[in-house]
C-alpha atoms as a PDB file:
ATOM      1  CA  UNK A   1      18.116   0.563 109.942  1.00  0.00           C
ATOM      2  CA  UNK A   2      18.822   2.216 113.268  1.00  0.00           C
ATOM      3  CA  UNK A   3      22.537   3.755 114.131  1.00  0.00           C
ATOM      4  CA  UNK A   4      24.448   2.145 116.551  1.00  0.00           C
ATOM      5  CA  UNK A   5      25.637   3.758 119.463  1.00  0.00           C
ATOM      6  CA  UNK A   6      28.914   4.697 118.147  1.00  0.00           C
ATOM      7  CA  UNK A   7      27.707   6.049 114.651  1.00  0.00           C
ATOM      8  CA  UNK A   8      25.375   8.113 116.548  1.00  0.00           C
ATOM      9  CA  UNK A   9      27.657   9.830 118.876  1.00  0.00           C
ATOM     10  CA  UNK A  10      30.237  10.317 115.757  1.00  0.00           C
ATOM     11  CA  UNK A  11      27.644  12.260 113.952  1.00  0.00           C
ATOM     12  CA  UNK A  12      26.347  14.167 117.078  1.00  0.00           C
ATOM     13  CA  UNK A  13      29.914  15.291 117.670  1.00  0.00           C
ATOM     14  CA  UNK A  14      29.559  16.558 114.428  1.00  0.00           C
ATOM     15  CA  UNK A  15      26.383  17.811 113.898  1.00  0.00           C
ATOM     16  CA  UNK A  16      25.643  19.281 117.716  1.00  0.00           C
ATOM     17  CA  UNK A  17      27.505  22.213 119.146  1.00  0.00           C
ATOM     18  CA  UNK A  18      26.499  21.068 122.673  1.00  0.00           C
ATOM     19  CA  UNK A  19      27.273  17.711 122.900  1.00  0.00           C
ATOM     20  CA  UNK A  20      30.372  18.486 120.874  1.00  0.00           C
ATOM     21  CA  UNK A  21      31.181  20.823 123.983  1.00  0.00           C
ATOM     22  CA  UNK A  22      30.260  17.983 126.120  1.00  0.00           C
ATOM     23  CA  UNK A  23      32.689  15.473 124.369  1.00  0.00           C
ATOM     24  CA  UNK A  24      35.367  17.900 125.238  1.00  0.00           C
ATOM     25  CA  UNK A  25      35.140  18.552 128.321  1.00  0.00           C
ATOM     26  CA  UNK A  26      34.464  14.399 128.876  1.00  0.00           C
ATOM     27  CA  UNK A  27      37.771  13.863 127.233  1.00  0.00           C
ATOM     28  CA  UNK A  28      39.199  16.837 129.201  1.00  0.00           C
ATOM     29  CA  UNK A  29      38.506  15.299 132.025  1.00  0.00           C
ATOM     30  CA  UNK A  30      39.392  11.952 131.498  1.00  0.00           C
ATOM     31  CA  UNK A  31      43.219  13.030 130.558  1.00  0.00           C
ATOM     32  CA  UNK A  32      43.303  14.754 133.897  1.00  0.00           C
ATOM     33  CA  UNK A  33      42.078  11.481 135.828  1.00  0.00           C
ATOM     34  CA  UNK A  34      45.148   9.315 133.774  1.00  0.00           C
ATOM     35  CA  UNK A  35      47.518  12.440 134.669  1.00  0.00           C
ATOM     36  CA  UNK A  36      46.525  11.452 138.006  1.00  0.00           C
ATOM     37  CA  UNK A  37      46.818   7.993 137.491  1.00  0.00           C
ATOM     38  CA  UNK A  38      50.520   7.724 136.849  1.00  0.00           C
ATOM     39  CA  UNK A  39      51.105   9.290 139.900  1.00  0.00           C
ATOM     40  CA  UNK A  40      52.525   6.018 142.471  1.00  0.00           C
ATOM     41  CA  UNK A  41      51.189   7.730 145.490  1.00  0.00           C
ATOM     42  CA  UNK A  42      48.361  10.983 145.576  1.00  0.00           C
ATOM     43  CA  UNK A  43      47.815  12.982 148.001  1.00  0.00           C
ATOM     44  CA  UNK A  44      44.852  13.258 150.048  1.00  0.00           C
ATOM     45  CA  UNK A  45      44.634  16.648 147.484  1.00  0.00           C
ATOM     46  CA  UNK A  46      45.119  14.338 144.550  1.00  0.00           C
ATOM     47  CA  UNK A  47      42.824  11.736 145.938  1.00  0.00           C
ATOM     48  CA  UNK A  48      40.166  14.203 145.928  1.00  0.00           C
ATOM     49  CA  UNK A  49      40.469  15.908 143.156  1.00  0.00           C
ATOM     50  CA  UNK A  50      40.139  12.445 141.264  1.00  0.00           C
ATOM     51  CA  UNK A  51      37.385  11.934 142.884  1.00  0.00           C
ATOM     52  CA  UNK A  52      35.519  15.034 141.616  1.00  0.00           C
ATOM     53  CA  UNK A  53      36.941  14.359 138.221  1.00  0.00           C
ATOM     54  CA  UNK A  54      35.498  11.237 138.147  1.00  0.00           C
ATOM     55  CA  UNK A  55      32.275  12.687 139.361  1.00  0.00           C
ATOM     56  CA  UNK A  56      32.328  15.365 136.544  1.00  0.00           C
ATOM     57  CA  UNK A  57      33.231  12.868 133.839  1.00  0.00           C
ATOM     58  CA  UNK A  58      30.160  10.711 134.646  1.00  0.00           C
ATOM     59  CA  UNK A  59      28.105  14.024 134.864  1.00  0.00           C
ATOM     60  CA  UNK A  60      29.384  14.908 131.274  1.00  0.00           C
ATOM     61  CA  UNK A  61      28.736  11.695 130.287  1.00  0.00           C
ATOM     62  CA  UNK A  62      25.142  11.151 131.291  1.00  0.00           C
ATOM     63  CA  UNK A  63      24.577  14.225 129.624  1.00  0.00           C
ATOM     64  CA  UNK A  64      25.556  12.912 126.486  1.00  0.00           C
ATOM     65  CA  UNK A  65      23.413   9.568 127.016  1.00  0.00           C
ATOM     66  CA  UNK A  66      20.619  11.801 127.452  1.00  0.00           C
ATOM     67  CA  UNK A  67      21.260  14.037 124.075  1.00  0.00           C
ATOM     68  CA  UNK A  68      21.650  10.814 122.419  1.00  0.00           C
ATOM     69  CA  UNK A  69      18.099   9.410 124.046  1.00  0.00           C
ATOM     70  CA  UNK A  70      16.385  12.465 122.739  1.00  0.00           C
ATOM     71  CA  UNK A  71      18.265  12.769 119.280  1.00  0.00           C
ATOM     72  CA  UNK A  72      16.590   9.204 119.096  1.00  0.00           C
ATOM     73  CA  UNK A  73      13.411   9.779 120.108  1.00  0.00           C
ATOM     74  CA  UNK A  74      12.906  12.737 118.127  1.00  0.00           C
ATOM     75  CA  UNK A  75      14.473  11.093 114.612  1.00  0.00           C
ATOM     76  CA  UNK A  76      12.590   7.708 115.051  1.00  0.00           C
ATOM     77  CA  UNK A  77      10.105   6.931 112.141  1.00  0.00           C
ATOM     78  CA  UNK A  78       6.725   6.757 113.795  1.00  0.00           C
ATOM     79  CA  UNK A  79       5.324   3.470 113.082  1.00  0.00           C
ATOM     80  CA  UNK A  80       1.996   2.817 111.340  1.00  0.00           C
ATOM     81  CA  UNK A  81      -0.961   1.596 113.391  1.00  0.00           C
ATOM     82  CA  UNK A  82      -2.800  -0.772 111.697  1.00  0.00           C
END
C-alpha cells in the first residue's frame, strides 16, 4: 500500500536532513508572513517583504514536492511485466 502524502512527508522530516532543513525554513517563513498579517496596515516595506516571503515559502515548498516525487520514484516496487 502506498503512503499518503502526509505519512510521507512525516517520515521524510524524519528520516532526511535536507528536507528536514527545508520544513524549517517553510515554517520559518510562514510565521513571518502571519507576523505580517496581524499588522492592520503594512507598509510599502512590509508589503514587500511579504511578498518575497511568500515567494520563498513556495520556493521551499516546491522543493519539498520535488524530494517527495523522487523519494517516490526511487522506493516504488517495480512492477512485473508479464
Amino acid at each position: 500500500m502506498e503512503e499518503t502524502e502526509a505519512q510521507l512527508f512525516a517520515r521524510l522530516r524524519e528520516e532526511n536532513p535536507e528536507f528536514q532543513r527545508l520544513a524549517e525554513k517553510h515554517r520559518e517563513f510562514d510565521q513571518k508572513i502571519s507576523e505580517l498579517d496581524r499588522i492592520y496596515y503594512l507598509t510599502s516595506e512590509q508589503e514587500r517583504k511579504r511578498k518575497e516571503l511568500q515567494k520563498l515559502k513556495l520556493t521551499i515548498k516546491d522543493q519539498m514536492h520535488t524530494l517527495m516525487r523522487q523519494h517516490r520514484l526511487n522506493h516504488t516496487p517495480a512492477t512485473s511485466q508479464k
